[in-house]
C-alpha atoms as a PDB file:
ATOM      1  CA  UNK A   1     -10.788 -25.536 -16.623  1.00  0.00           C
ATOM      2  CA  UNK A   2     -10.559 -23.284 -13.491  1.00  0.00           C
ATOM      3  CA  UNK A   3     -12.732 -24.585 -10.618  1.00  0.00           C
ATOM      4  CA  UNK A   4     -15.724 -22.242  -9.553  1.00  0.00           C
ATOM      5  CA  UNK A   5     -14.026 -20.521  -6.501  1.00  0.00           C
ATOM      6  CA  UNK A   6     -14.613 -17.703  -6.339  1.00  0.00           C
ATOM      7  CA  UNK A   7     -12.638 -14.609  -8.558  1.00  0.00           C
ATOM      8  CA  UNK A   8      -8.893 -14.653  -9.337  1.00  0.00           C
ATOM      9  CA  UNK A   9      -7.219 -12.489  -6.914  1.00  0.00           C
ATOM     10  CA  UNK A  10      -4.504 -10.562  -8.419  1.00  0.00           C
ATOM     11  CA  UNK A  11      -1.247  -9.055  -7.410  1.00  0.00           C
ATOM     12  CA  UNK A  12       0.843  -6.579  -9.357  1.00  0.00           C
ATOM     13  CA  UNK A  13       4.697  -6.418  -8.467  1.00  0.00           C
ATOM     14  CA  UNK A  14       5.348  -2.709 -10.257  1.00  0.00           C
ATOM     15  CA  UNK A  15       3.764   0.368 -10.618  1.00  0.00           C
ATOM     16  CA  UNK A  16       5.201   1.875 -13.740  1.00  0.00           C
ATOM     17  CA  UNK A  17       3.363   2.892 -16.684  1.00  0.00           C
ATOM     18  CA  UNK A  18       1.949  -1.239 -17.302  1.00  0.00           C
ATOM     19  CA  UNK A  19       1.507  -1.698 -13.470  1.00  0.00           C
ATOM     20  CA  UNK A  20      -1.053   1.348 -13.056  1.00  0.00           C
ATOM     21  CA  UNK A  21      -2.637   0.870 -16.275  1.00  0.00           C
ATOM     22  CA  UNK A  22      -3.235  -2.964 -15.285  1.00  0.00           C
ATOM     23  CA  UNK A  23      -4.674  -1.840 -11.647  1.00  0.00           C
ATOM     24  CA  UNK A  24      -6.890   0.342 -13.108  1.00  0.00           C
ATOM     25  CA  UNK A  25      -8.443  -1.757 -15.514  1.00  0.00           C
ATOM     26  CA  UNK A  26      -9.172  -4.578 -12.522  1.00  0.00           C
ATOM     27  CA  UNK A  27     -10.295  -1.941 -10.542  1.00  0.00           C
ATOM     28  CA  UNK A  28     -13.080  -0.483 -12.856  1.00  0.00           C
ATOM     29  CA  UNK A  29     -14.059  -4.189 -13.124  1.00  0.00           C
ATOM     30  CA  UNK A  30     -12.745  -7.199 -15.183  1.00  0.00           C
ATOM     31  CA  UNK A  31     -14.976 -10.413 -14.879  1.00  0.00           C
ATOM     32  CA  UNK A  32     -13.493 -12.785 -12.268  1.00  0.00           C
ATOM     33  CA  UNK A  33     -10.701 -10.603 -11.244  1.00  0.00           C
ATOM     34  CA  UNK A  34     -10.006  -8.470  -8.272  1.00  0.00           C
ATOM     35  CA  UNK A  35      -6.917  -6.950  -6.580  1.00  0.00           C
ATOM     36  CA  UNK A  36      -5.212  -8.125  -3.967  1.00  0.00           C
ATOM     37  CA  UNK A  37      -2.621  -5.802  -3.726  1.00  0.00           C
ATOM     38  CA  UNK A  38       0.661  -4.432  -5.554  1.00  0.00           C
ATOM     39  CA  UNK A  39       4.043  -3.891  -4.327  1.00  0.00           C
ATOM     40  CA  UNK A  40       6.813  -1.268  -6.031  1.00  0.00           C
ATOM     41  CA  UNK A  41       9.822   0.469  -5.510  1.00  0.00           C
ATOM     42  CA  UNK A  42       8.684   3.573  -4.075  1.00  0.00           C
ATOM     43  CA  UNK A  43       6.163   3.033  -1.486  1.00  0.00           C
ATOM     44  CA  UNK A  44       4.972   6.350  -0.387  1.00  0.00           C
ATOM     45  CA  UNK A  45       4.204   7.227  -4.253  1.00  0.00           C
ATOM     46  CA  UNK A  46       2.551   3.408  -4.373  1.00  0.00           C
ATOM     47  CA  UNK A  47      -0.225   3.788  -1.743  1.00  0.00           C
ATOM     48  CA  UNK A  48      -0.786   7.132  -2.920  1.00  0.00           C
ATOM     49  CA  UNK A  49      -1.491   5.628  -6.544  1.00  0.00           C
ATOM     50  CA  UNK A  50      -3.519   2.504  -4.640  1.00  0.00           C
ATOM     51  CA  UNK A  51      -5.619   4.933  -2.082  1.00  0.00           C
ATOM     52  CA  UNK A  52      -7.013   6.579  -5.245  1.00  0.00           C
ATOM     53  CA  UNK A  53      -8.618   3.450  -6.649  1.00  0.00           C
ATOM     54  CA  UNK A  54     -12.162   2.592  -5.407  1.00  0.00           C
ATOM     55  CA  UNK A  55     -11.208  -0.784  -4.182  1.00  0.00           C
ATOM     56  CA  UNK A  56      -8.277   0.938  -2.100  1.00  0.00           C
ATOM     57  CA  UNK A  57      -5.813  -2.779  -2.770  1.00  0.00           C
ATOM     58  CA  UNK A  58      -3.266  -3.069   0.427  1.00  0.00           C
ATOM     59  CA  UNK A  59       0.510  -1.865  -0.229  1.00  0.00           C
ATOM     60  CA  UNK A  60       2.184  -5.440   0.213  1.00  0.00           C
ATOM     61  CA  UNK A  61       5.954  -6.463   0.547  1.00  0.00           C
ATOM     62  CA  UNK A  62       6.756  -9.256  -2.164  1.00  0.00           C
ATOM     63  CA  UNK A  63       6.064 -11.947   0.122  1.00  0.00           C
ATOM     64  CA  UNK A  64       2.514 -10.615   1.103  1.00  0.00           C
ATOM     65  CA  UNK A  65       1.668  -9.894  -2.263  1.00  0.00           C
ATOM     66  CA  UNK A  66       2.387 -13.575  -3.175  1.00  0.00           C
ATOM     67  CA  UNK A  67       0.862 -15.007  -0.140  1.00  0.00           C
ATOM     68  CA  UNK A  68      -2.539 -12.966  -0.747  1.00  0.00           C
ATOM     69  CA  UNK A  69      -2.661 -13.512  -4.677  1.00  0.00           C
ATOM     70  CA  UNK A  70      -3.520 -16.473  -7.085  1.00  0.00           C
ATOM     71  CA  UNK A  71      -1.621 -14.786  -9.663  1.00  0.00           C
ATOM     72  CA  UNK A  72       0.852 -12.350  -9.675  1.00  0.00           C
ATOM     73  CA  UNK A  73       1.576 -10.018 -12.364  1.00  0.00           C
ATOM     74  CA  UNK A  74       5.152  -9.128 -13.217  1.00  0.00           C
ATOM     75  CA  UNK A  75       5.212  -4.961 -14.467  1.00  0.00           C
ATOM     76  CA  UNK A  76       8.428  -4.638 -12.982  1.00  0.00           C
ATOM     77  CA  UNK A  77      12.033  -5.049 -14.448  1.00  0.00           C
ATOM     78  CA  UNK A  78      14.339  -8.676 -15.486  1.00  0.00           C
ATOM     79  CA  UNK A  79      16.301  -7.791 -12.697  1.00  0.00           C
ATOM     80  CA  UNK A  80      13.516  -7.961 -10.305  1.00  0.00           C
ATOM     81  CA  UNK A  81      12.062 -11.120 -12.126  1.00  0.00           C
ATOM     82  CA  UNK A  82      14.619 -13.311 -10.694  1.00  0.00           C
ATOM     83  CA  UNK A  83      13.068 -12.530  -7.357  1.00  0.00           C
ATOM     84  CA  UNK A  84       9.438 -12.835  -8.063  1.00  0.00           C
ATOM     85  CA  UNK A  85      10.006 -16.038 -10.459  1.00  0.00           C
ATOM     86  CA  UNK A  86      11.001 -18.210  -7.549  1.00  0.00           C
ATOM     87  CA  UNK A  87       8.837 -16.928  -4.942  1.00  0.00           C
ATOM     88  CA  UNK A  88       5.951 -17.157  -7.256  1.00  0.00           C
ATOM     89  CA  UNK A  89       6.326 -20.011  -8.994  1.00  0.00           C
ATOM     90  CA  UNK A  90       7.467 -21.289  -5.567  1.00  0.00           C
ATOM     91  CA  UNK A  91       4.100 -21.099  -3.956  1.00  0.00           C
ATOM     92  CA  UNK A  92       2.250 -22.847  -6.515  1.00  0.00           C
ATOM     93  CA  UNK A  93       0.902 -18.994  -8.385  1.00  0.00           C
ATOM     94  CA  UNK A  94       0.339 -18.209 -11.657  1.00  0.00           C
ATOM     95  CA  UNK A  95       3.000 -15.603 -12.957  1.00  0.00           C
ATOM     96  CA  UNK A  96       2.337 -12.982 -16.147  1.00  0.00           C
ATOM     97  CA  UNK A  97       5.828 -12.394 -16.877  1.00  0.00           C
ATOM     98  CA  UNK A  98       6.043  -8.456 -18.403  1.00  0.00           C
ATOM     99  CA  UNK A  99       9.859  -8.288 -18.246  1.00  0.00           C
ATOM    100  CA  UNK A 100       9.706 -11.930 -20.927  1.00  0.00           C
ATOM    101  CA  UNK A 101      13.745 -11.106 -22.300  1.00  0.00           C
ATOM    102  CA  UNK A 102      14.483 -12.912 -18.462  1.00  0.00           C
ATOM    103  CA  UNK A 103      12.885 -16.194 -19.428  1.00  0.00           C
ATOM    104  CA  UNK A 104      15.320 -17.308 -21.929  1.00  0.00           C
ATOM    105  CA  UNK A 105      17.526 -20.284 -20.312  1.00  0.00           C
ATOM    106  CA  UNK A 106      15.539 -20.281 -17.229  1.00  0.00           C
ATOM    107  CA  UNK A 107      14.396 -23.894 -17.853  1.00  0.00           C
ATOM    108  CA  UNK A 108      14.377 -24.109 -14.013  1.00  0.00           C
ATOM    109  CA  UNK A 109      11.799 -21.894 -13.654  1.00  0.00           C
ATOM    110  CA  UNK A 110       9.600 -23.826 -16.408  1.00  0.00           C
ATOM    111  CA  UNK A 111      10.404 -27.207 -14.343  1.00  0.00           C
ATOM    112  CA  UNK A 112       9.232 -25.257 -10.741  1.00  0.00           C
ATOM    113  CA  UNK A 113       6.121 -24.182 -12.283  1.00  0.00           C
ATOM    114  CA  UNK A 114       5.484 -27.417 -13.233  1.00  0.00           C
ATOM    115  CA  UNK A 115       6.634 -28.869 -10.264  1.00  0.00           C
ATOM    116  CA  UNK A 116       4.249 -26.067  -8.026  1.00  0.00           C
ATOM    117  CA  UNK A 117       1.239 -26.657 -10.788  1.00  0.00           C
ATOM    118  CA  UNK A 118       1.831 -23.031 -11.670  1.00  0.00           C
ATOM    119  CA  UNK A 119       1.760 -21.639 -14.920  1.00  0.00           C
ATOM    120  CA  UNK A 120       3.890 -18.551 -16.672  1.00  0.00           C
ATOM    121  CA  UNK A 121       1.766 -16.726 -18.706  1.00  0.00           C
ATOM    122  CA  UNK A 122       3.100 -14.268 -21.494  1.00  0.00           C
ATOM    123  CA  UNK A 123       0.841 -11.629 -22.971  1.00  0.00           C
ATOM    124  CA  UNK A 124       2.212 -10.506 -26.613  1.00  0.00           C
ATOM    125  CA  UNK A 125       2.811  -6.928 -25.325  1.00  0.00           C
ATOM    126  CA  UNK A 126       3.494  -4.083 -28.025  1.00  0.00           C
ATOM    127  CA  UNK A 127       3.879  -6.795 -30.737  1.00  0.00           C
ATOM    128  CA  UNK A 128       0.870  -8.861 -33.008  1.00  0.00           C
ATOM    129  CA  UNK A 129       0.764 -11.779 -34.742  1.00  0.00           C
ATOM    130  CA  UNK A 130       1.881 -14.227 -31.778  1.00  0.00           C
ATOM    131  CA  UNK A 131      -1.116 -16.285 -32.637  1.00  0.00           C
ATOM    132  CA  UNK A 132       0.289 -16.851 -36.240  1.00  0.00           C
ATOM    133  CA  UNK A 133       3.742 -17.811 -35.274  1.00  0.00           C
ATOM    134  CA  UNK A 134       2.790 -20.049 -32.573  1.00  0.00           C
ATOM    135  CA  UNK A 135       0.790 -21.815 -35.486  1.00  0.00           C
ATOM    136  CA  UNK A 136       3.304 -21.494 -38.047  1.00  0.00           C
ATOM    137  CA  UNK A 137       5.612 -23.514 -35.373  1.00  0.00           C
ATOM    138  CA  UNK A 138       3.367 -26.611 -35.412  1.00  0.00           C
ATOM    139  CA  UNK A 139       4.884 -27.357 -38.636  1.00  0.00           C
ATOM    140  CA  UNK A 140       8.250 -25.932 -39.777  1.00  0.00           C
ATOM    141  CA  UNK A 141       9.756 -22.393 -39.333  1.00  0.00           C
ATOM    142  CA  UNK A 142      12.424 -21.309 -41.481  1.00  0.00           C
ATOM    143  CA  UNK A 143      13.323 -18.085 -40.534  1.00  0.00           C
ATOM    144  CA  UNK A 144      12.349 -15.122 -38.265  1.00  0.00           C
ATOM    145  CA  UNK A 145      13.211 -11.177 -38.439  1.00  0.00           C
ATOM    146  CA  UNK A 146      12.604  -8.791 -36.629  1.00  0.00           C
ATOM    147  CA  UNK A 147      13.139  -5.258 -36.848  1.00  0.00           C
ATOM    148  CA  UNK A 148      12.492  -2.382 -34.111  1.00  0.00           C
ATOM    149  CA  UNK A 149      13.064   1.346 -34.857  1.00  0.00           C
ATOM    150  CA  UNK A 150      12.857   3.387 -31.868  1.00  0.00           C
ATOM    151  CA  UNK A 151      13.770   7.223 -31.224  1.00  0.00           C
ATOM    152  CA  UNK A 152      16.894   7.546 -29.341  1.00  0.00           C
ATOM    153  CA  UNK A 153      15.672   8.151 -25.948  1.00  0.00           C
ATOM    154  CA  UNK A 154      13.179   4.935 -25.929  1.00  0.00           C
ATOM    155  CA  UNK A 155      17.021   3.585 -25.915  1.00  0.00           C
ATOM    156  CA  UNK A 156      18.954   5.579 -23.574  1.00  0.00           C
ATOM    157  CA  UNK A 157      20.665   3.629 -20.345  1.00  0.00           C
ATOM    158  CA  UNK A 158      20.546   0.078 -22.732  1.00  0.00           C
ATOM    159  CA  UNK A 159      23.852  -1.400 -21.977  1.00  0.00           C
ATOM    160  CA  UNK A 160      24.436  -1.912 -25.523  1.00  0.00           C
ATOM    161  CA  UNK A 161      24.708   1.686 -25.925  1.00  0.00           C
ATOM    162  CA  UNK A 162      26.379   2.421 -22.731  1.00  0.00           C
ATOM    163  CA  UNK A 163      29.447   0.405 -23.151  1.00  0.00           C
ATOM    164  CA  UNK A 164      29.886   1.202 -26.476  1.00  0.00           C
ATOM    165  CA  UNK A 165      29.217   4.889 -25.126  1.00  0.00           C
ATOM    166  CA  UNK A 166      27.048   5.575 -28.387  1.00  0.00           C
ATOM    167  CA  UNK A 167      25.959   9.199 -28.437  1.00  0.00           C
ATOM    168  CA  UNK A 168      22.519   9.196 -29.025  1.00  0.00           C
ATOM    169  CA  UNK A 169      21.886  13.056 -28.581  1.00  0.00           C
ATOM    170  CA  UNK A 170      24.409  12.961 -31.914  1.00  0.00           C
ATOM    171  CA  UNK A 171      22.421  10.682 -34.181  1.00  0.00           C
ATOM    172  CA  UNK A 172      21.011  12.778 -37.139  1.00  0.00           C
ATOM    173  CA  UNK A 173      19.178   9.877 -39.316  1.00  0.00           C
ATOM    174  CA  UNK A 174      18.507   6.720 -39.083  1.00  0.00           C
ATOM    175  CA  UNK A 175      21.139   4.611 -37.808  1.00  0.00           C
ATOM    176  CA  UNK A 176      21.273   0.603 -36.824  1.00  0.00           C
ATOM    177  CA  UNK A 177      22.238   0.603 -33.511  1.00  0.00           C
ATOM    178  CA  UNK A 178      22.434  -3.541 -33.166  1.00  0.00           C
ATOM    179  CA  UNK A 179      22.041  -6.509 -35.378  1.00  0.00           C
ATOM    180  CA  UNK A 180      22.590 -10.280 -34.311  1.00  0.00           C
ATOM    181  CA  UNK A 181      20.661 -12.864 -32.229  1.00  0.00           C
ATOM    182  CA  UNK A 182      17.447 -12.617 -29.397  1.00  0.00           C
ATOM    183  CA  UNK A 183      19.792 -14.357 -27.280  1.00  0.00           C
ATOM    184  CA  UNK A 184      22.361 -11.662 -27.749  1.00  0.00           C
ATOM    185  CA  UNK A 185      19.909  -8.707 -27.989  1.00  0.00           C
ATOM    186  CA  UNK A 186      17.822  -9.351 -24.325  1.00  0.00           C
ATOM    187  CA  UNK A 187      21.194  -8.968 -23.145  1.00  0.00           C
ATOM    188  CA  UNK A 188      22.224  -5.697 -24.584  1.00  0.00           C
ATOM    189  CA  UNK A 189      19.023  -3.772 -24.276  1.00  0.00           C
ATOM    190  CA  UNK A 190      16.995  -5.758 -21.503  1.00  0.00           C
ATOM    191  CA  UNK A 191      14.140  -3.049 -21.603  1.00  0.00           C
ATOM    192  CA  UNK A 192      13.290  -2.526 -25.045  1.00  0.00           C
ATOM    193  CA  UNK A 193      13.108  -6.049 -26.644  1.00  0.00           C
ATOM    194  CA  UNK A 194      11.098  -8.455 -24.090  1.00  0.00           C
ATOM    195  CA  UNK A 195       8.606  -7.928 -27.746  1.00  0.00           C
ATOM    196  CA  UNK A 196      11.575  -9.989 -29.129  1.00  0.00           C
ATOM    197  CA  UNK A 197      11.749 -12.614 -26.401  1.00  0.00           C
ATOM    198  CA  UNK A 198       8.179 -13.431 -26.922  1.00  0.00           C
ATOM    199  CA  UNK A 199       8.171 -13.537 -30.244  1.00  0.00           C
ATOM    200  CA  UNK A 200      11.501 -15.803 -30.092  1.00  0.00           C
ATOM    201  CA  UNK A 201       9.892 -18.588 -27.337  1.00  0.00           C
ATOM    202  CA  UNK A 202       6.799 -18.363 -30.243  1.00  0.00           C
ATOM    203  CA  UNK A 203       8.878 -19.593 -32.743  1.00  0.00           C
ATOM    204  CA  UNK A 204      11.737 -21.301 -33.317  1.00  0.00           C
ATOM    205  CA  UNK A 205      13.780 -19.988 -30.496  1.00  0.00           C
ATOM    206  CA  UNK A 206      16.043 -17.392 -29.060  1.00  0.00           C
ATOM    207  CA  UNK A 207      19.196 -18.018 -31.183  1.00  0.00           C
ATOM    208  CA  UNK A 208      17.464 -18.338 -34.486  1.00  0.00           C
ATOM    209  CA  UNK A 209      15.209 -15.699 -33.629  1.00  0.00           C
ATOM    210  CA  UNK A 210      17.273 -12.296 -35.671  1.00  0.00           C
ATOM    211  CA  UNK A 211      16.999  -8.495 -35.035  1.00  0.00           C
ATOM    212  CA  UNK A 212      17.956  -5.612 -36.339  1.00  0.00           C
ATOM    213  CA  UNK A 213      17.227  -2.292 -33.940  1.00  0.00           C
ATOM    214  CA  UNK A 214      17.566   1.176 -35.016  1.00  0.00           C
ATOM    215  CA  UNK A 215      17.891   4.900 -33.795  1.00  0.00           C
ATOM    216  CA  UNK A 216      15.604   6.733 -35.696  1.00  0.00           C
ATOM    217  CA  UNK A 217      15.564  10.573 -34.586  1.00  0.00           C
ATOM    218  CA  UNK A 218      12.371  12.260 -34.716  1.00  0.00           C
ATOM    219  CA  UNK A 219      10.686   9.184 -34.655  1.00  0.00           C
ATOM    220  CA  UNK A 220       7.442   9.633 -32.562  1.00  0.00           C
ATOM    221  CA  UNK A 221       6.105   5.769 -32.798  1.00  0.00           C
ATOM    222  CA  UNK A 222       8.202   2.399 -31.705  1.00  0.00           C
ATOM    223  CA  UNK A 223       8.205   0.475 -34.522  1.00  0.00           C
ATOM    224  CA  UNK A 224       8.332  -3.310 -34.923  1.00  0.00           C
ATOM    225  CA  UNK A 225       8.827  -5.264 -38.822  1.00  0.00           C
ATOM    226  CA  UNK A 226       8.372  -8.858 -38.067  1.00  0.00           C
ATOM    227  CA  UNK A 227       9.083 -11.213 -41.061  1.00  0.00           C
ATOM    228  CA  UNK A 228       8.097 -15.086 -41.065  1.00  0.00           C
ATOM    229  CA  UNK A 229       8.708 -18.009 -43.542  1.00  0.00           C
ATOM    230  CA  UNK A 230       8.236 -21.820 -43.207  1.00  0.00           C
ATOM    231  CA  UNK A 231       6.369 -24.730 -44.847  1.00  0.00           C
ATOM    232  CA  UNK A 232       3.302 -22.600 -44.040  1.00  0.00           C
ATOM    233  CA  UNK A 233       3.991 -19.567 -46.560  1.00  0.00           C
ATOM    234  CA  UNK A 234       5.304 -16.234 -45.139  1.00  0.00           C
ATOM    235  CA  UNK A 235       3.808 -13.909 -42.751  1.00  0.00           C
ATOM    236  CA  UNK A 236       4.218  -9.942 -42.357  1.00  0.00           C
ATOM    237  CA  UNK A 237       3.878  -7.628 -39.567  1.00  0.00           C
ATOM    238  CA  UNK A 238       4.280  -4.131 -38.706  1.00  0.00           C
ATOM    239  CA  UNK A 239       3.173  -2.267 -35.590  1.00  0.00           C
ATOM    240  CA  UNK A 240       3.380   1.289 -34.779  1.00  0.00           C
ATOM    241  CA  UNK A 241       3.070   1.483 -31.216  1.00  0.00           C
ATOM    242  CA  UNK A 242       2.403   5.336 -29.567  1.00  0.00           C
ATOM    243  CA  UNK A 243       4.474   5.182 -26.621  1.00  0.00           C
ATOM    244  CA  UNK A 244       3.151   5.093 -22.993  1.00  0.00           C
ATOM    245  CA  UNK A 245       4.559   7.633 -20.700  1.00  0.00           C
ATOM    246  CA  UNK A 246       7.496   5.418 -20.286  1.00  0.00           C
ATOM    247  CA  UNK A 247       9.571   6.073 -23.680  1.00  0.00           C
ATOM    248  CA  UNK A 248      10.802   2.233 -23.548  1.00  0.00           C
ATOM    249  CA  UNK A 249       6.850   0.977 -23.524  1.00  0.00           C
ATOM    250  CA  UNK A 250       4.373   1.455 -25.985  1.00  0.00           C
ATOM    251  CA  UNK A 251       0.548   1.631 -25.104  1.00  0.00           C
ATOM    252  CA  UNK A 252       0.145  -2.220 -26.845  1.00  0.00           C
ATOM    253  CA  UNK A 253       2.121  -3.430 -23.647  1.00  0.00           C
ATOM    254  CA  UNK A 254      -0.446  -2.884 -21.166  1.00  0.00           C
ATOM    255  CA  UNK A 255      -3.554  -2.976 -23.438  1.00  0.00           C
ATOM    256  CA  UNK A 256      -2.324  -6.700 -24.253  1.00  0.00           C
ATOM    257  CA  UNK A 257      -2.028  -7.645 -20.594  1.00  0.00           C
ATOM    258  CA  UNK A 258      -5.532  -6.451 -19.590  1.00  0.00           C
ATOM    259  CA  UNK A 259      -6.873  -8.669 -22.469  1.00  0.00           C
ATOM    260  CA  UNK A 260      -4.682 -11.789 -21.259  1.00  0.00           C
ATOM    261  CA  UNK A 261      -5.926 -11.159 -17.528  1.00  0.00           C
ATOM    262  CA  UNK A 262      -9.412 -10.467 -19.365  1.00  0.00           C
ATOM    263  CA  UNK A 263      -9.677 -13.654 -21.089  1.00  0.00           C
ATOM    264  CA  UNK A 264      -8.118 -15.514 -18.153  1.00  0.00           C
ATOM    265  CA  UNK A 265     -11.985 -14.537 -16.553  1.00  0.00           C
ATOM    266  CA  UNK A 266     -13.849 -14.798 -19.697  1.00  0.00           C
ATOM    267  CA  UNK A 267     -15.891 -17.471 -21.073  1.00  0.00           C
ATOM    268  CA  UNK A 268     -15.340 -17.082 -24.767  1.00  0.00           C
ATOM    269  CA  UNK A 269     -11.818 -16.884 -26.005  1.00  0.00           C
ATOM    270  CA  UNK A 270     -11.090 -15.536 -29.265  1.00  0.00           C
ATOM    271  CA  UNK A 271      -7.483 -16.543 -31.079  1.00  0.00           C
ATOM    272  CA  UNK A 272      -4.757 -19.205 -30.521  1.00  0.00           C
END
């Protein structure tokens, strides 16, 4: 239980379609939260976005932001991650990790956090039924599926598609882009399956954890098929997420964070 001290002062490293969508929501008021500040890429077009909130949060370097927050939200990239991880956890701060496809392997950064008294905290994103499988894996899991279908630009710039120079433009139906393990798929397209990592640290783990992802032209919602089975019975999921702004995101990703940080202030919390 968090001492009284006071509200939970937040900082958000990335102002892409999650980051803004996450500032807003603390700014219009989320019990026991407030902003501290954010950091991104582009500064000018940062303090522009932060002088229009009413709470007008400071632009911060990384190291600021870290310093001023208790927790520090991750809405940036994996690449960037490996930065914030150690600095965060580092300093003792609780970390919402956005960009989740990064935390597979990093048992270092599980052992700082617990070394710091820090936590890592992993909303579900554009995915449901985390709750379930993170029950289901009390007892035994036999198998896990997923399946994402995506159109072809939510996969553009993946270096899955890159190296194998897939022409996307060219695709006409339907057409599996990538089947094998979430170890193996985080890799290939490190922006579009972080849904995968989370499910996959859930369960029964990254290299049990199988996808299948597919093109699908015309396509106007990212869809995910997730498929359980163990001792418990079976379990079946599909989500059809309407994409953010960003292709690669769907709305679920940032709606999901603001309930994590939400609940993190809450009194009442609803769901495993």
């Amino acid at each position: 239980m968090r001492a009284a001290r006071g509200p939970i002062k937040v900082g958000i490293v990335g102002l892409g379609a999650i980051g803004r969508q996450v500032c807003r929501a603390i700014d219009a008021g989320l019990p026991g939260l407030v902003l501290a500040g954010a950091t991104a890429r582009t500064r000018e077009r940062a303090e522009s976005f932060l002088a229009s909130l009413k709470s007008r949060p400071p632009f911060l370097d990384l190291d600021a932001l870290v310093a001023a927050s208790d927790l520090v939200v991750e809405a940036s990239t994996q690449a960037h991650l490996h930065e914030i991880a150690p600095k965060a956890l580092g300093a003792g701060r609780d970390l919402v990790v956005l960009s989740c496809g990064a935390l597979l392997g990093r048992e270092d950064w599980i052992a700082l956090a617990e070394a710091k008294g820090a936590r890592i905290l992993v909303p579900s994103g554009a995915i449901a039924g985390l709750d379930g499988v993170k029950g289901a894996a009390i007892g035994r899991i036999t198998s896990v599926t997923m399946e994402s279908r995506k159109p072809p630009k939510g996969l553009a710039g993946a270096p899955w598609v890159v190296e194998r120079k897939i022409d996307l433009d060219a695709l006409r139906e339907e057409t599996l882009i990538f089947e094998g393990p979430a170890t193996e798929a985080c890799r290939a397209f490190p922006a579009n399956v972080n849904v995968l990592a989370a499910l996959s640290l859930a369960g029964i783990g990254p290299q049990q954890t199988r996808t299948k992802i597919y093109a699908v032209p015309g396509l106007t919602f990212n869809t995910h098929r997730i498929r359980v089975e163990g001792e418990f019975g079976s379990l079946q999921i599909q989500v059809e997420n309407v994409p953010s702004e960003n292709p690669r995101t769907g709305r679920l990703s940032y709606l999901s964070t603001i309930a994590l940080l939400r609940d993190l202030g809450a009194t009442q919390r609803i769901g495993t």
